[in-house]
N, C-alpha and C. Protein backbone atom coordinates (compact mmCIF):
# COMPACT_ATOMS: atom_id res chain seq x y z
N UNK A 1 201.85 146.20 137.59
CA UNK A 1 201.83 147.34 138.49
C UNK A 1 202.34 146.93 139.87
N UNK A 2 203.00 148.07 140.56
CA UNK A 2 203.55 147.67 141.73
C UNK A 2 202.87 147.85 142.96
N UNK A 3 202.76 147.50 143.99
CA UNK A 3 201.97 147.70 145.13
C UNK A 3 202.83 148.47 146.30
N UNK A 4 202.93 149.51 146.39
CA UNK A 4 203.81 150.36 147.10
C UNK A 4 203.56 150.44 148.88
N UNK A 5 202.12 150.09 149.42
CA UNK A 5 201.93 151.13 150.19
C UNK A 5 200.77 150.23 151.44
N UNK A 6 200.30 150.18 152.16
CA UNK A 6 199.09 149.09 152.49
C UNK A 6 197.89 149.46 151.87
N UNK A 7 197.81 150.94 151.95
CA UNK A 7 196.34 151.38 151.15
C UNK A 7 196.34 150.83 149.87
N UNK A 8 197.10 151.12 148.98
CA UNK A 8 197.03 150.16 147.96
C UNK A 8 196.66 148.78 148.33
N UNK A 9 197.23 148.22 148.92
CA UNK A 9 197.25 146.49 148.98
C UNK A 9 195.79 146.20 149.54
N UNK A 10 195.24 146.92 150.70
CA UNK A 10 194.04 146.62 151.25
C UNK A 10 192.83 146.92 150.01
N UNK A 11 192.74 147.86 149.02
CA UNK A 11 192.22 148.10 147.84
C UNK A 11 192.08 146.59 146.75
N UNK A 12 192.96 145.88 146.93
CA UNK A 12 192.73 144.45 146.44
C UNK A 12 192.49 142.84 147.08
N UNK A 13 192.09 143.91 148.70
CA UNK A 13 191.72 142.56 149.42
C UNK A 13 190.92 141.25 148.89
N UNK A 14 190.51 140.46 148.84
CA UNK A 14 189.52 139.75 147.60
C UNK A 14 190.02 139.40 146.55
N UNK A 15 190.83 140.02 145.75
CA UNK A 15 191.10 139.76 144.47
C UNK A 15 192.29 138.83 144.35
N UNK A 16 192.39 138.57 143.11
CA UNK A 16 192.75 136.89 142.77
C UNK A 16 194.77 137.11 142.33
N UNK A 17 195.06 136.73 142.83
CA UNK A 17 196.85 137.00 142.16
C UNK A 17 196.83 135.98 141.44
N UNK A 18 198.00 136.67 139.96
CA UNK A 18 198.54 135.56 138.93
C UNK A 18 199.66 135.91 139.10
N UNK A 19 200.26 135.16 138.65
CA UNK A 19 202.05 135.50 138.40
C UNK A 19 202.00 134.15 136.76
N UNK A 20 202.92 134.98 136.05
CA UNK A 20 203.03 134.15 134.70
C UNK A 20 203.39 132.86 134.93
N UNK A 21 203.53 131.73 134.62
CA UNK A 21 203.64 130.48 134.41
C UNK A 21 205.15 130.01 134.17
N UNK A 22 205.98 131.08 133.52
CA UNK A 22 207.18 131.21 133.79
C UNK A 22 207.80 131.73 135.27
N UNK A 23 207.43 131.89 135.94
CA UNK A 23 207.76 132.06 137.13
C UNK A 23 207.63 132.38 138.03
N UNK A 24 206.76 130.38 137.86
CA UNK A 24 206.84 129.82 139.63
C UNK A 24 207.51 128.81 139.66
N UNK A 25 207.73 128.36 141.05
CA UNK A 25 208.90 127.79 141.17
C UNK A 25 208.51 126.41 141.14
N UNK A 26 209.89 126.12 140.27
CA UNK A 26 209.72 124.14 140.19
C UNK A 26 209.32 123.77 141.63
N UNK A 27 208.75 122.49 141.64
CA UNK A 27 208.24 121.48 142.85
C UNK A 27 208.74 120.48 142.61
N UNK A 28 209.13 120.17 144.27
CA UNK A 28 209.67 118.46 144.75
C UNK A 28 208.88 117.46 143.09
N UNK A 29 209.57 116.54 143.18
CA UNK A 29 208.61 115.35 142.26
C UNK A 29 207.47 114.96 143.14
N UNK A 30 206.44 114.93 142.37
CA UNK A 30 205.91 113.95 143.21
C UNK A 30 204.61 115.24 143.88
N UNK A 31 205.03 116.28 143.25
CA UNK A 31 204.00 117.61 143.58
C UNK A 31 203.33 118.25 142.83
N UNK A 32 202.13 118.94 142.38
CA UNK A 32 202.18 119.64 141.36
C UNK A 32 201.11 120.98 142.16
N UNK A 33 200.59 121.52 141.04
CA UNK A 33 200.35 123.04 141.16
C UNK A 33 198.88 122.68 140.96
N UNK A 34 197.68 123.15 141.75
CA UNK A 34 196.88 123.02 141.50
C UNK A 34 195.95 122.78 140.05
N UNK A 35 196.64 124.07 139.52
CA UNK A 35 196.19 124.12 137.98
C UNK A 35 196.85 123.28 137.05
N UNK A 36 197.65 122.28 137.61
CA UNK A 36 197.93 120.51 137.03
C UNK A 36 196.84 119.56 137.16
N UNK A 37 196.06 120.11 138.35
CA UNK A 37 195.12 118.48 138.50
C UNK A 37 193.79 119.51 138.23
N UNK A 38 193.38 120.45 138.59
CA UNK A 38 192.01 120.62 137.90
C UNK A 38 191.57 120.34 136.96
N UNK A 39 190.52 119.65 136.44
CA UNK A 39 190.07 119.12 134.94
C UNK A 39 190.92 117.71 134.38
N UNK A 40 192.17 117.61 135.14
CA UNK A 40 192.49 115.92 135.16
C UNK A 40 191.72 114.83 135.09
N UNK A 41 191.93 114.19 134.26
CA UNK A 41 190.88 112.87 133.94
C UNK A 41 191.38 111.88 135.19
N UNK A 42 190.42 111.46 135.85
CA UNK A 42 190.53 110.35 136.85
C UNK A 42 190.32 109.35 136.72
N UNK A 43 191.66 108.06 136.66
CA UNK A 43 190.67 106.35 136.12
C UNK A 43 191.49 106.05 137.64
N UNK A 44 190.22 104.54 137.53
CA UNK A 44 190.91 103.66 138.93
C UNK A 44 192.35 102.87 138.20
N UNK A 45 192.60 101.53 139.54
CA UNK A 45 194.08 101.09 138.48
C UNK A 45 193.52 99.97 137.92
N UNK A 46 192.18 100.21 137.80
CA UNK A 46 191.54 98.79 137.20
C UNK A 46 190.74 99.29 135.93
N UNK A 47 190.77 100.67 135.60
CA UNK A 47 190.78 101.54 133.90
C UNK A 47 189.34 101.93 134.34
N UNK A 48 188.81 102.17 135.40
CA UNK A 48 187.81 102.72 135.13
C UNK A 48 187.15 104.23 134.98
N UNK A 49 186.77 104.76 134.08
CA UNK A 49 186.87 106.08 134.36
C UNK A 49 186.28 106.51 135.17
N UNK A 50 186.79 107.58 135.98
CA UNK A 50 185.66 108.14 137.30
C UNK A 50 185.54 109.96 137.03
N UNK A 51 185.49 110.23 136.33
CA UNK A 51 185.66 111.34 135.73
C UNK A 51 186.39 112.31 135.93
N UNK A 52 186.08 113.88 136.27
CA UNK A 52 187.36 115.04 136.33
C UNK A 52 187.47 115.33 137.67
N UNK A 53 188.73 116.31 138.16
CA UNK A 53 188.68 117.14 139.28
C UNK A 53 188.02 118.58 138.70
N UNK A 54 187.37 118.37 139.33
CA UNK A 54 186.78 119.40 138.92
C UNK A 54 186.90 121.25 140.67
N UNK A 55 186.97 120.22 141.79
CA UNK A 55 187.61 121.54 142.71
C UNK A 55 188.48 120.99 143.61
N UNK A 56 189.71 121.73 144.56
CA UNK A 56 190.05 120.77 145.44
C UNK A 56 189.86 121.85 146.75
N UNK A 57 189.64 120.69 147.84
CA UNK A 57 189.56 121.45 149.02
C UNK A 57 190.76 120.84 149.77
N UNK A 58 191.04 122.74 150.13
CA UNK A 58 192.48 122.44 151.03
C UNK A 58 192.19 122.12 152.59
N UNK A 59 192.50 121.12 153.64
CA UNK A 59 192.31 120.82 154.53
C UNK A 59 193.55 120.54 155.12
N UNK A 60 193.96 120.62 156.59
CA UNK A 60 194.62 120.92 157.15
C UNK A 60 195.94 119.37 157.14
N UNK A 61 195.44 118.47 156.78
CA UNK A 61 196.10 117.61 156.72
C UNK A 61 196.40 117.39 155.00
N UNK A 62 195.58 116.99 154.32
CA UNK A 62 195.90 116.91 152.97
C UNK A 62 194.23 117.29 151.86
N UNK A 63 194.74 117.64 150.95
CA UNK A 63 193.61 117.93 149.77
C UNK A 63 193.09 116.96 149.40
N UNK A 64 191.41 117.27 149.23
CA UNK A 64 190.73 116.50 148.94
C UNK A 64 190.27 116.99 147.33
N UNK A 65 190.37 115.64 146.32
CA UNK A 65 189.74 116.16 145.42
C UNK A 65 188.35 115.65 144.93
N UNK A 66 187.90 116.77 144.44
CA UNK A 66 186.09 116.92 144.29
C UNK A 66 186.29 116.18 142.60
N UNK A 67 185.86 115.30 142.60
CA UNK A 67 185.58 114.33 141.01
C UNK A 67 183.91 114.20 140.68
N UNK A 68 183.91 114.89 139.41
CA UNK A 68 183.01 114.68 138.70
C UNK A 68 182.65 114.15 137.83
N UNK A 69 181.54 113.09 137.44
CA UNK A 69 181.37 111.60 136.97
C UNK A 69 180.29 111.73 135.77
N UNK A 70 180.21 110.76 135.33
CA UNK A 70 178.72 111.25 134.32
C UNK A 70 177.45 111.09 135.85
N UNK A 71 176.51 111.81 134.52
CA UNK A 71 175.21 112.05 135.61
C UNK A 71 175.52 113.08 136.83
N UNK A 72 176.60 113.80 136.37
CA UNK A 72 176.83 114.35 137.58
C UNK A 72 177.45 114.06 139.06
N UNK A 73 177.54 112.63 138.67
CA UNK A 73 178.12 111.94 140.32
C UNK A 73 179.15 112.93 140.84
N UNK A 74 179.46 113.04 142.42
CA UNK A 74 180.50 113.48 142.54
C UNK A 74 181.06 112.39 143.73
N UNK A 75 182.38 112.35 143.63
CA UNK A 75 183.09 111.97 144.65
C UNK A 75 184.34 112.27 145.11
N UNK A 76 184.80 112.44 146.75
CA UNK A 76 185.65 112.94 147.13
C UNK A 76 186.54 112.07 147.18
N UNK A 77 187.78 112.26 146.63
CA UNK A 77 189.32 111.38 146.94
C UNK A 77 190.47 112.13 147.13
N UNK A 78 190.52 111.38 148.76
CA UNK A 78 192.01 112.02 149.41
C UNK A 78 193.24 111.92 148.67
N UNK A 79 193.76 113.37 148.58
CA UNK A 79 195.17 113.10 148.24
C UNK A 79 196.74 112.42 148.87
N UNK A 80 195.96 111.05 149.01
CA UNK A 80 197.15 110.58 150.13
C UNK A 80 197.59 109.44 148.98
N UNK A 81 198.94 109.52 149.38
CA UNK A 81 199.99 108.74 148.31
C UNK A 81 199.02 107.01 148.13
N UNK A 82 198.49 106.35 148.85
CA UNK A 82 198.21 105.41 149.33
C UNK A 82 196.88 105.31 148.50
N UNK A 83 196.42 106.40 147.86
CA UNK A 83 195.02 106.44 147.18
C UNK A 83 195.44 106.72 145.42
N UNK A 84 196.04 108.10 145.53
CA UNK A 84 196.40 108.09 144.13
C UNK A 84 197.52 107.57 143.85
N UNK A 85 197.37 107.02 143.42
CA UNK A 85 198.53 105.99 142.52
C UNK A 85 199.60 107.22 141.70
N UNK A 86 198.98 107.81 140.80
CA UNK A 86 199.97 108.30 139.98
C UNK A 86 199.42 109.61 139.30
N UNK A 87 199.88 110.75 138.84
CA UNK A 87 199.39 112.15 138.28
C UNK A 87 200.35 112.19 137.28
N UNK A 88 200.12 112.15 135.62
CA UNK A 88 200.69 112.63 134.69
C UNK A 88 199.94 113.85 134.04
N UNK A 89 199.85 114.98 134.15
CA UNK A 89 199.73 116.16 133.80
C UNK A 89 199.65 116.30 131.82
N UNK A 90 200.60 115.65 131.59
CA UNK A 90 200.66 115.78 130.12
C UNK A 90 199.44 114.70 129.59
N UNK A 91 199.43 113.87 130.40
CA UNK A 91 198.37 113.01 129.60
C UNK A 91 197.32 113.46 130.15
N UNK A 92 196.97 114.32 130.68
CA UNK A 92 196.01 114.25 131.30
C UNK A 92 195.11 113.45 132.30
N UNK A 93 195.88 112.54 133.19
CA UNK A 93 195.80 111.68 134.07
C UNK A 93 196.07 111.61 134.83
N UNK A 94 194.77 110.75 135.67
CA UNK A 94 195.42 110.47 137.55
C UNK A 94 194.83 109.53 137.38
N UNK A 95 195.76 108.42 138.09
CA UNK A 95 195.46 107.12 138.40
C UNK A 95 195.13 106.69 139.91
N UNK A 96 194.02 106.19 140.46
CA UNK A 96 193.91 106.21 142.07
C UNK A 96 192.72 104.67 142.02
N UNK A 97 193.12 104.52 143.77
CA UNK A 97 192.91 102.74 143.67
C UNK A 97 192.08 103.41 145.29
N UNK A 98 190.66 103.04 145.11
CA UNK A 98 189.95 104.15 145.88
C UNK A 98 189.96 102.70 147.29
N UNK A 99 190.06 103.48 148.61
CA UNK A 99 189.33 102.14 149.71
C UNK A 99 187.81 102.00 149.56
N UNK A 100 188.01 100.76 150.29
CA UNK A 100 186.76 100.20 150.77
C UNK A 100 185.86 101.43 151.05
N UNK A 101 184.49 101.69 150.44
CA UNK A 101 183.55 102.13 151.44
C UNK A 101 183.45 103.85 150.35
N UNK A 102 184.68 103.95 149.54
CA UNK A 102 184.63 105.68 149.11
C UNK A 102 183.47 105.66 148.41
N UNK A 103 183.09 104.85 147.17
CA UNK A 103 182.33 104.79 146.46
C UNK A 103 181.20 105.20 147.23
């Protein structure tokens, strides 16, 4: 359905937009789409598992992602090149080499 008008548009203030999966637009390498890393399995580069993303928070400099562990642990890891190592989507993986002190 089309949105013609502002009254219309203000009528869906709140509500959530999709657009099909066919078309959105490719990203730089090295980028992905949120709904790539949610539920991504997280190991360090030393194989350890640290469990899923489970939310990310957008912050003005870069996203932080919310990882969830057994027992519930959670921990936050910045999305800075320097932390995650690597995001393969198909495998379901992110690889990240956490600093001193995150744990």
């Amino acid at each position: 359905d089309r949105v013609s008008d502002r009254t219309q548009a203000e009528a869906l203030r709140g509500a959530f937009l999709t657009a099909p999966l066919e078309d959105a637009r490719p990203l730089p390498a090295g980028s992905y789409y949120h709904y790539q890393i949610i539920d991504i399995g997280v190991w360090t580069d030393s194989g350890e598992h640290l469990g899923e993303v489970r939310e990310i928070l957008t912050t003005g400099s870069n996203d932080v992602y919310i990882v969830r562990g057994p027992g519930d642990r959670e921990m936050l890891v910045p999305a800075l090149g320097s932390v995650v190592l690597s995001i393969d989507p198909d495998q379901n993986r992110m690889v990240v080499r956490l600093p001193e002190g995150l744990r």
